[in-house]
Protein backbone atom coordinates (compact mmCIF):
# COMPACT_ATOMS: atom_id res chain seq x y z
CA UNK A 1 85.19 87.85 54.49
CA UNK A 2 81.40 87.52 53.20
CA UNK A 3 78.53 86.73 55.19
CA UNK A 4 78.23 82.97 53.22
CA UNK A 5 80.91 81.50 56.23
CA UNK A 6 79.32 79.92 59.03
CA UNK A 7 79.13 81.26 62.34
CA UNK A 8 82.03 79.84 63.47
CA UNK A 9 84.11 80.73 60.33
CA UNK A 10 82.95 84.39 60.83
CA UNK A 11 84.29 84.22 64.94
CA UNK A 12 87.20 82.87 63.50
CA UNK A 13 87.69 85.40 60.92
CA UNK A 14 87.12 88.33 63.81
CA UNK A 15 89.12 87.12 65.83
CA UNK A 16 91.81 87.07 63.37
CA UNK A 17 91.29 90.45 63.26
CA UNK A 18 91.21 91.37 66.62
CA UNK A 19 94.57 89.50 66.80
CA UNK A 20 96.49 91.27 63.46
CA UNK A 21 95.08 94.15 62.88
CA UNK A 22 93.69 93.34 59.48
CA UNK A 23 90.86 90.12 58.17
CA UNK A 24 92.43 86.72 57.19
CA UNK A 25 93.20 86.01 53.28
CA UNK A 26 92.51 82.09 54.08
CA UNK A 27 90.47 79.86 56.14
CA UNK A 28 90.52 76.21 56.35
CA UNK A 29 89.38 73.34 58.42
CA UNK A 30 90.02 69.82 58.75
CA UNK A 31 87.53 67.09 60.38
CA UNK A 32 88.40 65.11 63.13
CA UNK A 33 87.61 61.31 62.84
CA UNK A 34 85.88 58.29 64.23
CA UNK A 35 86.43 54.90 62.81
CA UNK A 36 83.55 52.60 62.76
CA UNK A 37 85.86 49.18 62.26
CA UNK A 38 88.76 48.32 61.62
CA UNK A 39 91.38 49.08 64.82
CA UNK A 40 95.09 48.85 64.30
CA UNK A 41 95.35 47.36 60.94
CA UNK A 42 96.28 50.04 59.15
CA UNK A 43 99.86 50.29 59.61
CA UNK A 44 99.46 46.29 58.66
CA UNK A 45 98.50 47.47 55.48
CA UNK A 46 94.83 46.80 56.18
CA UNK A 47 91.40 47.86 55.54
CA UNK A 48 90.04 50.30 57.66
CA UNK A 49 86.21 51.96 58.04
CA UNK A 50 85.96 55.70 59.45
CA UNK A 51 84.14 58.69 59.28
CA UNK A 52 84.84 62.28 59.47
CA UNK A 53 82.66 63.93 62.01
CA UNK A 54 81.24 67.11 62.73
CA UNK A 55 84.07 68.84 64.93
CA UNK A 56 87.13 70.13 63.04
CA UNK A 57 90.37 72.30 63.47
CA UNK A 58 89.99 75.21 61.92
CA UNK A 59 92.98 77.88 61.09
CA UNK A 60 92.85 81.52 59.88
CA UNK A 61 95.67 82.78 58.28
CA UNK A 62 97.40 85.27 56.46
CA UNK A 63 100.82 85.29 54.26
CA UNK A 64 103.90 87.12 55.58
CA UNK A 65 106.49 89.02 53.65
CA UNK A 66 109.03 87.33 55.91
CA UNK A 67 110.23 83.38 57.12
CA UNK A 68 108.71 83.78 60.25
CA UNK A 69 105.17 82.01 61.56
CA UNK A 70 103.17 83.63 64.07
CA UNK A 71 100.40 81.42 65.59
CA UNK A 72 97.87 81.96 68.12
CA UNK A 73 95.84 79.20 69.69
CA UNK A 74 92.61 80.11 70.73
CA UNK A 75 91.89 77.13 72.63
CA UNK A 76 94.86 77.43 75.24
CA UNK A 77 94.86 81.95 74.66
CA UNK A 78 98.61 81.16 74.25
CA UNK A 79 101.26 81.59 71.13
CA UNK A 80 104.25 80.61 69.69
CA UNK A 81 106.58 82.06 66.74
CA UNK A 82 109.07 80.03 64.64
CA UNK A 83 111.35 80.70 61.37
CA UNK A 84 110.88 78.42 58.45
CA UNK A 85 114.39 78.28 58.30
CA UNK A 86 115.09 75.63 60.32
CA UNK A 87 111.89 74.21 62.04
CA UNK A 88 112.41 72.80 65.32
CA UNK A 89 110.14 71.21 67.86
CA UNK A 90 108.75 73.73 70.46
CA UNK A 91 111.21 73.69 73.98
CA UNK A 92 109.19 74.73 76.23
CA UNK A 93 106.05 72.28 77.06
CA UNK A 94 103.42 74.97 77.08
CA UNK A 95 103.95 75.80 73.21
CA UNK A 96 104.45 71.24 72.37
CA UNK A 97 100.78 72.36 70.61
CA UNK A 98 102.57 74.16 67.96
CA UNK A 99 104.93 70.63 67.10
CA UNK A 100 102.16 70.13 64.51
CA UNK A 101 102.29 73.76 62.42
CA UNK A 102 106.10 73.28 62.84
CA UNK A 103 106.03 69.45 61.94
CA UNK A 104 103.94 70.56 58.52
CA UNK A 105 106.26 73.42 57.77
CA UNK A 106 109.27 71.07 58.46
CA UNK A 107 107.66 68.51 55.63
CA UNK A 108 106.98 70.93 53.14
CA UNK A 109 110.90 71.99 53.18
CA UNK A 110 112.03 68.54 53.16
CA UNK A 111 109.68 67.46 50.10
CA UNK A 112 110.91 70.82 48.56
CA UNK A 113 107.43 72.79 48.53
CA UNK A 114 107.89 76.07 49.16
CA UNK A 115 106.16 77.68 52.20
CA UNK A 116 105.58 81.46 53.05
CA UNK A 117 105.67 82.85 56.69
CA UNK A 118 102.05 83.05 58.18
CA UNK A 119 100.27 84.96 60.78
CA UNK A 120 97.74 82.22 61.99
CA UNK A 121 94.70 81.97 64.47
CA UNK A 122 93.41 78.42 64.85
CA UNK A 123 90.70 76.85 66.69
CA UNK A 124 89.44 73.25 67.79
CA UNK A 125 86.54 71.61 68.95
CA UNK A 126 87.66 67.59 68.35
CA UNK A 127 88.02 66.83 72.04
CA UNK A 128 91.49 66.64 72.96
CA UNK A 129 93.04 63.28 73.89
CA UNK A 130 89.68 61.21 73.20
CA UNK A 131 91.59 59.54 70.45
CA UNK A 132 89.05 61.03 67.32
CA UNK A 133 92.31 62.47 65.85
CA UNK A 134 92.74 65.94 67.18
CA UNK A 135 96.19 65.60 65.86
CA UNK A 136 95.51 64.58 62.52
CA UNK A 137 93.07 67.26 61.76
CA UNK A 138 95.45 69.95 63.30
CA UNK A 139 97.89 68.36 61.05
CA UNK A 140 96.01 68.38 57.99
CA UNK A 141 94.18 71.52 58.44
CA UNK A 142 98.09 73.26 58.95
CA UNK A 143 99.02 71.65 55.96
CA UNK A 144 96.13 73.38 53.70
CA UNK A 145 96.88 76.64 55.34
CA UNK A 146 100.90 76.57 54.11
CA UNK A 147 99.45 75.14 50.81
CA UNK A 148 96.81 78.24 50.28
CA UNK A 149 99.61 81.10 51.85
CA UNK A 150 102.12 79.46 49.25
CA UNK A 151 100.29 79.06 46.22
CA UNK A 152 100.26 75.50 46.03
CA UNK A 153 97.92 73.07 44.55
CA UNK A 154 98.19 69.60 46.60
CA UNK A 155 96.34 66.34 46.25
CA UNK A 156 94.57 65.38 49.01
CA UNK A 157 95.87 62.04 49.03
CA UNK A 158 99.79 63.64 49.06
CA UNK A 159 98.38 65.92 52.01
CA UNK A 160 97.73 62.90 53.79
CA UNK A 161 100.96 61.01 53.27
CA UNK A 162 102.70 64.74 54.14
CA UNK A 163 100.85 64.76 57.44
CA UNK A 164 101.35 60.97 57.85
CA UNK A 165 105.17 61.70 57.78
CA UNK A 166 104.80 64.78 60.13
CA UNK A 167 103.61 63.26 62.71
CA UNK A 168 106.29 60.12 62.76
CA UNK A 169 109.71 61.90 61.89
CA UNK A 170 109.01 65.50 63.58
CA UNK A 171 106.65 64.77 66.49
CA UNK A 172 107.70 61.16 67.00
CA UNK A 173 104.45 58.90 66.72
CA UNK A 174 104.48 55.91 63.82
CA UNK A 175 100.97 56.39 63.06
CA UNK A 176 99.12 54.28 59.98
CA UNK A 177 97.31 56.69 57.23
CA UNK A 178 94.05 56.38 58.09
CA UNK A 179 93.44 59.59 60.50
CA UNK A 180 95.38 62.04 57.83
CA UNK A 181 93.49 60.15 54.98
CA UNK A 182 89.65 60.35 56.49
CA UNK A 183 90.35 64.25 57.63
CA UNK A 184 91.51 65.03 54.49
CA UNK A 185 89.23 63.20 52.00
CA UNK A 186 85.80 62.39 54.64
CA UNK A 187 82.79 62.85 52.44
CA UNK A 188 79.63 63.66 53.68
CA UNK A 189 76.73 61.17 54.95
CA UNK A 190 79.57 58.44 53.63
CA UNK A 191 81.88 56.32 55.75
CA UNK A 192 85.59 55.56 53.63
CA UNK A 193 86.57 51.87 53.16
CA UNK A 194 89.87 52.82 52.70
CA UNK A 195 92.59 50.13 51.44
CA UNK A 196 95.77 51.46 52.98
CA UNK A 197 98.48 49.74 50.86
CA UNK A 198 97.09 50.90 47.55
CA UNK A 199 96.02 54.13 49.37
CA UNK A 200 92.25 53.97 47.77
CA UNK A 201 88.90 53.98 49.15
CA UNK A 202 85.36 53.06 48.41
CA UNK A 203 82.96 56.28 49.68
CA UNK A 204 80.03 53.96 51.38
CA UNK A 205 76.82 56.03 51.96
CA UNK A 206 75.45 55.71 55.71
CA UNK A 207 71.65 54.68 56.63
CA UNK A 208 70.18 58.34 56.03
CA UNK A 209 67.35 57.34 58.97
CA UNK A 210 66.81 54.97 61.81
CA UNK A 211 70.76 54.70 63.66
CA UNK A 212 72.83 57.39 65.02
CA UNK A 213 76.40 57.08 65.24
CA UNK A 214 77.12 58.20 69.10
CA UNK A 215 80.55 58.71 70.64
CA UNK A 216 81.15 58.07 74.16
CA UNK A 217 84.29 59.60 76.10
CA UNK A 218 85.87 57.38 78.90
CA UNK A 219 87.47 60.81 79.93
CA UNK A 220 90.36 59.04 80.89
CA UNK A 221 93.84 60.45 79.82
CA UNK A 222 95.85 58.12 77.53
CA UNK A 223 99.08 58.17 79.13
CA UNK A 224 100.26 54.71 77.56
CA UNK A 225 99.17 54.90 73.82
CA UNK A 226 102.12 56.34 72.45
CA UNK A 227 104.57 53.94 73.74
CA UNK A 228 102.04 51.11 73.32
CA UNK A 229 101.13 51.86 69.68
CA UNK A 230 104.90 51.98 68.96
CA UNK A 231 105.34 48.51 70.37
CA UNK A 232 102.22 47.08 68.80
CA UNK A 233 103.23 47.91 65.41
CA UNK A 234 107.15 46.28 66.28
CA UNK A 235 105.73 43.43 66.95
CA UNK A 236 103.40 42.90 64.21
CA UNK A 237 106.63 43.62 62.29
CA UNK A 238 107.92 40.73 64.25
CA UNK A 239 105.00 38.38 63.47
CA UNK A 240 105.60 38.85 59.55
CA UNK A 241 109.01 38.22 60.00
CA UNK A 242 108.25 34.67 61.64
CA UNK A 243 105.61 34.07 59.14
CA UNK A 244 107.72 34.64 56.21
CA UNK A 245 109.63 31.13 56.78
CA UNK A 246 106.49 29.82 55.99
CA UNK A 247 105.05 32.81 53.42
CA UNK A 248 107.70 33.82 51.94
CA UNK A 249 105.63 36.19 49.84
CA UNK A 250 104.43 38.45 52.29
CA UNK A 251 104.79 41.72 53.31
CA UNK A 252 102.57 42.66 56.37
CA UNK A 253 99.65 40.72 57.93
CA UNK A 254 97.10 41.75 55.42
CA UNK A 255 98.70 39.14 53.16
CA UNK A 256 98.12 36.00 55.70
CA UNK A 257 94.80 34.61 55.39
CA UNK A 258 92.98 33.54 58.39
CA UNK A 259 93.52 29.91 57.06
CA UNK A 260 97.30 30.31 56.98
CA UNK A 261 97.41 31.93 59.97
CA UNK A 262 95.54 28.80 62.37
CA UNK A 263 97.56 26.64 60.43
CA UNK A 264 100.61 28.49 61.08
CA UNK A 265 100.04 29.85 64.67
CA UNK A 266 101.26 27.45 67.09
CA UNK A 267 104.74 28.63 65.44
CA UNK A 268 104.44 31.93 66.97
CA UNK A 269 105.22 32.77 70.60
CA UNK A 270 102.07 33.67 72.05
CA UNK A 271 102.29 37.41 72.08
CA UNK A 272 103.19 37.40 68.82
CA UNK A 273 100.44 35.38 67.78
CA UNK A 274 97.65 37.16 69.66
CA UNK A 275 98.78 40.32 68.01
CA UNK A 276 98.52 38.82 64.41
CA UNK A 277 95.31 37.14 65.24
CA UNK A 278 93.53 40.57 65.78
CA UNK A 279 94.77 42.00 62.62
CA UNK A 280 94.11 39.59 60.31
CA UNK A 281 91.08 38.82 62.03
CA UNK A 282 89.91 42.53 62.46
CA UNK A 283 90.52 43.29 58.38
CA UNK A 284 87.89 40.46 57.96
CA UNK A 285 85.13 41.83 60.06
CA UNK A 286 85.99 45.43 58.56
CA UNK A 287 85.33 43.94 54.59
CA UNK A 288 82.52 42.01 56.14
CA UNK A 289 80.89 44.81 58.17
CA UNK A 290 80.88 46.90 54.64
CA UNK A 291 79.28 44.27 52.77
CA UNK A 292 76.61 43.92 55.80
CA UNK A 293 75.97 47.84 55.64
CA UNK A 294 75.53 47.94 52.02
CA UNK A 295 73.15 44.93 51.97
CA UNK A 296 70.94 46.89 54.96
CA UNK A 297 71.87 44.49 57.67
CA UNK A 298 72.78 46.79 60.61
CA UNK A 299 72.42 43.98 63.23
CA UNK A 300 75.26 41.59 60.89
CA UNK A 301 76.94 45.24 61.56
CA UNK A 302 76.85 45.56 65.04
CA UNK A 303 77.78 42.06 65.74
CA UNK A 304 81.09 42.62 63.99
CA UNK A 305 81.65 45.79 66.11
CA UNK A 306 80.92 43.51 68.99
CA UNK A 307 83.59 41.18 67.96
CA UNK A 308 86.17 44.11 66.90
CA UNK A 309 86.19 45.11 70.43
CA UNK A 310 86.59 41.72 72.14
CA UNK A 311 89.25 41.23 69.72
CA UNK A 312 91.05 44.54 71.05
CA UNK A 313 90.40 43.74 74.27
CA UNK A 314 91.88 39.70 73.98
CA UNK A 315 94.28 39.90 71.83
CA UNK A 316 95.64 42.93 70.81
CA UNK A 317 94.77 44.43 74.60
CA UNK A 318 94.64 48.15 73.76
CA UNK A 319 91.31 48.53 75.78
CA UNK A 320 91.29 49.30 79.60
CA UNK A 321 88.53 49.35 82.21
CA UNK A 322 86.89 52.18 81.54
CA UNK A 323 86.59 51.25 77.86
CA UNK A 324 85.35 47.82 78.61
CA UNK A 325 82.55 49.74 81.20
CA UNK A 326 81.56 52.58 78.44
CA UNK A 327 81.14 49.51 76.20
CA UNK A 328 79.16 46.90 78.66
CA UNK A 329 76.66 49.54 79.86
CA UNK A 330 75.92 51.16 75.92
CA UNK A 331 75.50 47.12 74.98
CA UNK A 332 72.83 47.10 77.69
CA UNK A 333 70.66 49.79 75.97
CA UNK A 334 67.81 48.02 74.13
CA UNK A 335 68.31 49.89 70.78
CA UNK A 336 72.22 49.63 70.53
CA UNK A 337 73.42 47.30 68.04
CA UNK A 338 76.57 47.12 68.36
CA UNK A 339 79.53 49.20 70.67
CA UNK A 340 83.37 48.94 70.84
CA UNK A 341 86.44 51.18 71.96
CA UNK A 342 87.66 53.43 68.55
CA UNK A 343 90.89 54.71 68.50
CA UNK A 344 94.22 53.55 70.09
CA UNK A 345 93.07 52.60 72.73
CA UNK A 346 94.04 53.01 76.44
CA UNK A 347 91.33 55.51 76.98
CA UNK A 348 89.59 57.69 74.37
CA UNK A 349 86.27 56.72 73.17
CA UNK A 350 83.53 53.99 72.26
CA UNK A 351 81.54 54.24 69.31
CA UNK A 352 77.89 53.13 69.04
CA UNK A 353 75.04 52.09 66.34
CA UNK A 354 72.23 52.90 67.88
CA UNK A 355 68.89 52.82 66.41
CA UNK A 356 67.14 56.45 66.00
CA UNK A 357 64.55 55.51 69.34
CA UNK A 358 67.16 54.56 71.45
CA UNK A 359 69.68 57.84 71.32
CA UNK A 360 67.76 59.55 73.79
CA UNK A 361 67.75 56.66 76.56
CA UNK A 362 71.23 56.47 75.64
CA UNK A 363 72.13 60.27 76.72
CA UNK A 364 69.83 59.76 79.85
CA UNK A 365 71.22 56.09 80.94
CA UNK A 366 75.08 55.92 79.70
CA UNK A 367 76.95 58.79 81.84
CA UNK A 368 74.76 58.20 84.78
CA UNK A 369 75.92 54.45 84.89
CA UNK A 370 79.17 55.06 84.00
CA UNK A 371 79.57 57.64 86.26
CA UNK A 372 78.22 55.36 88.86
CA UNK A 373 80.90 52.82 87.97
CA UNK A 374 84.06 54.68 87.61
CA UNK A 375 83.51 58.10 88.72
CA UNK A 376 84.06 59.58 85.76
CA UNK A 377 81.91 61.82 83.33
CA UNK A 378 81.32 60.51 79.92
CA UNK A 379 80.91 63.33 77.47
CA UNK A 380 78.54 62.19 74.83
CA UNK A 381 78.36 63.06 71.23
CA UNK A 382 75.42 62.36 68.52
CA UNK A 383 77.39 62.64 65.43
CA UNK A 384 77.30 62.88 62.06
CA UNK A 385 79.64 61.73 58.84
CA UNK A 386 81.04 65.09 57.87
CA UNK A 387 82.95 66.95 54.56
CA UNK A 388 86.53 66.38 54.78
CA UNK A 389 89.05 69.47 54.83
CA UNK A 390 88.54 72.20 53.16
CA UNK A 391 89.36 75.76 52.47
CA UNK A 392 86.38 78.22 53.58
CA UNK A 393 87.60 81.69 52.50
C-alpha cells in the first residue's frame, strides 16, 4: 500500500492488517446514490436522474488459496465465513449483512465467472436504511472485489445488471437498475440521465457554483418499502396489461404517452390508474428537468422536483409524514428551489436544490423544525456528485 490512498483507504488498508496478519492485494469502493428525479420509473423502463455521492462502501481484500470467504464488517465489529461452493443466505440475523458478498458470489457462479475465496474487511459510511442505496454500493463494491481476487475484467454496465440480479433472486428485492448502474458508472460533478431499457446514459455536468445538492434524513426506519416496492411494480405490471387492449404495442409504461394515457384512463380501476399516472407522468418531468438544467434554468428545475414529490405523494403514495414534513419545512427556506422525498419511499430521505446562500440557514433551520414537528433528528448532508466505483489499490 503507497501513501497516494486517501486517509480512509490507508485505515482501511491497516486495518486489514490488523485483521490478517498481512496488507490487502485490492481495494475498492463503490458510491452510494441520490437521485435528483425520476422516482419509481425505472423498473417501468423509464428515465431516471441520479448522482453518486460522496459516501461509499469500501472493501479490502485479499485472494485465498481455498473456496472459502472470510469477511469482517467494520461497521457492526462482527463476521461471517461462507464456501463458494454453494452460497447460501446467512441463518442467523446478525450476519443477514453478509446476504450481499454471498448474493455477488452466488451470481458470479451462476453466470459462470469464476471467483476465488477472499479474506475481506469492508467499511461504509452511506447511512444505512436512508434509502441512498447502501445496498447497491455494498453490492457493487463486492462485485469488483471477486472481479480483482479472480482476475476478471468486467464491464461496468454487466456489473450492474450482475448486482441488479443479486439483489432480486438471492436477497429477494425486485429492484430497477438504476442504484447498481449510478454506483457503478457515477461520474464526477455530473448527474446520469440514464435510459433504463436501452441501459445508456447521458453524463449531464452539474452547476459548478451557486446550488448545493443537500440530503435530509427523516430518520425514520422503512419497515414497509420492501413489500410496498414489490407491490408497486405488480401493479404497474397490471396497468400495462389493461392498457395493451388498447396499445397493443407496448411493453411497460414508458411506451404510453401522457395523451394516451388521459384518453385511456377512465378504463383503469383507480389504483391502477393513479399508479400509471405517476410513471408516465414522472418520466416527463425527469426529460424535462434535464433539458431545464442544461439550458441554466434551476427554478424550471426545482418546480419539477416540486411536482415529482406531489406526484409520489398522490398517486403513487410512497411518501409518509415525516417525508411530507422534511419536505414542507426545506420548501419554506428562502433559497430552496425545489425539495422532494428520493428513494423508495416510506422513510429515507429528501433531496434539496438549494442556492449556495441558503445552505447554511438550511443546516441551522431544517432539524430544529423538524425536530420540533416529529421528534425526530434529521441528519443533514451537503453533498457532492462523486466518481463511481472503483478499484484504489
Amino acid at each position: 500500500m503507497t501513501n497516494s490512498l486517501s486517509p480512509r483507504a490507508q485505515e482501511m488498508a491497516a486495518r486489514f492488517k490488523e485483521l490478517y496478519g498481512s496488507s490487502p492485494e485490492i481495494i475498492v469502493r463503490a458510491p452510494g446514490r441520490v437521485n435528483l428525479i425520476g422516482e419509481h420509473t425505472d423498473y417501468n423502463d423509464g428515465f431516471v436522474f441520479p448522482a453518486a455521492i460522496d459516501r461509499d462502501v469500501m472493501i479490502a481484500a485479499s485472494p485465498r488459496k481455498d473456496r472459502q470467504v472470510r469477511v469482517f464488517a467494520l461497521n457492526f465489529n462482527q463476521s461471517s465465513t461462507f464456501t463458494l461452493d454453494g452460497v447460501q443466505p446467512a441463518t442467523d440475523t446478525r450476519e443477514r449483512w453478509s446476504n450481499y458478498l454471498r448474493s455477488m458470489a452466488w451470481v458470479f457462479h451462476e453466470e459462470g465467472l469464476g471467483t476465488a475465496g477472499m479474506n475481506v474487511a469492508l467499511l461504509g459510511d452511506v447511512p444505512l436504511g436512508a434509502g441512498l442505496s447502501s445496498s447497491a454500493a455494498m453490492l457493487v463494491a463486492s462485485g469488483l472485489s471477486f472481479e480483482a481476487s479472480s482476475e476478471l475484467n468486467i464491464d461496468p454496465v454487466r456489473m450492474a445488471l450482475l448486482a441488479q440480479r443479486a439483489e432480486r433472486e438471492f436477497v429477494g428485492v425486485n429492484v430497477g437498475i438504476m442504484d447498481m448502474y449510478i454506483s457503478a458508472l457515477g461520474q464526477k460533478d455530473h448527474a446520469l440521465l440514464i435510459d433504463t431499457r436501452a441501459l445508456t446514459y447521458e453524463a449531464v455536468p452539474l452547476p459548478k457554483s451557486g446550488i448545493s445538492i443537500v440530503i435530509a434524513d427523516t430518520n425514520k426506519k422503512r419497515g414497509l418499502v420492501d413489500s410496498e416496492y414489490n407491490t408497486r411494480r405488480a401493479e404497474c405490471e397490471r396497468a400495462v396489461e389493461l392498457l395493451k387492449a388498447s396499445l397493443p404495442d407496448i411493453t411497460a409504461l414508458r411506451d404510453v404517452s401522457a395523451e394516451q394515457f388521459n384518453a385511456l384512463s377512465g378504463s383503469l380501476p383507480e389504483i391502477t390508474a393513479k399508479r400509471a399516472r405517476h410513471v408516465i407522468t414522472e418520466d416527463a418531468r425527469t426529460l424535462e428537468s434535464v433539458a431545464a438544467l442544461k439550458a441554466g434554468n434551476i427554478v424550471r428545475f426545482g418546480e419539477l422536483m416540486n411536482g415529482s414529490h406531489e406526484s409520489l405523494q398522490r398517486d403513487y403514495e410512497v411518501s409518509c409524514r415525516e417525508l411530507d414534513t422534511l419536505v414542507q419545512i426545506a420548501r419554506s427556506i428562502d433559497g430552496v428551489y425545489g425539495a422532494r422525498m428520493t428513494g423508495a419511499g416510506f422513510g429515507g430521505c429528501t433531496v434539496s436544490v438549494v442556492a449556495e446562500g441558503a445552505v447554511e440557514r438550511f443546516l441551522a433551520e431544517v432539524p430544529a423544525l423538524y425536530r420540533k414537528a416529529t421528534g425526530l433528528n434529521s441528519p443533514i448532508y451537503v453533498t457532492t456528485a462523486a466518481q463511481g466505483a472503483e478499484r484504489l489499490a
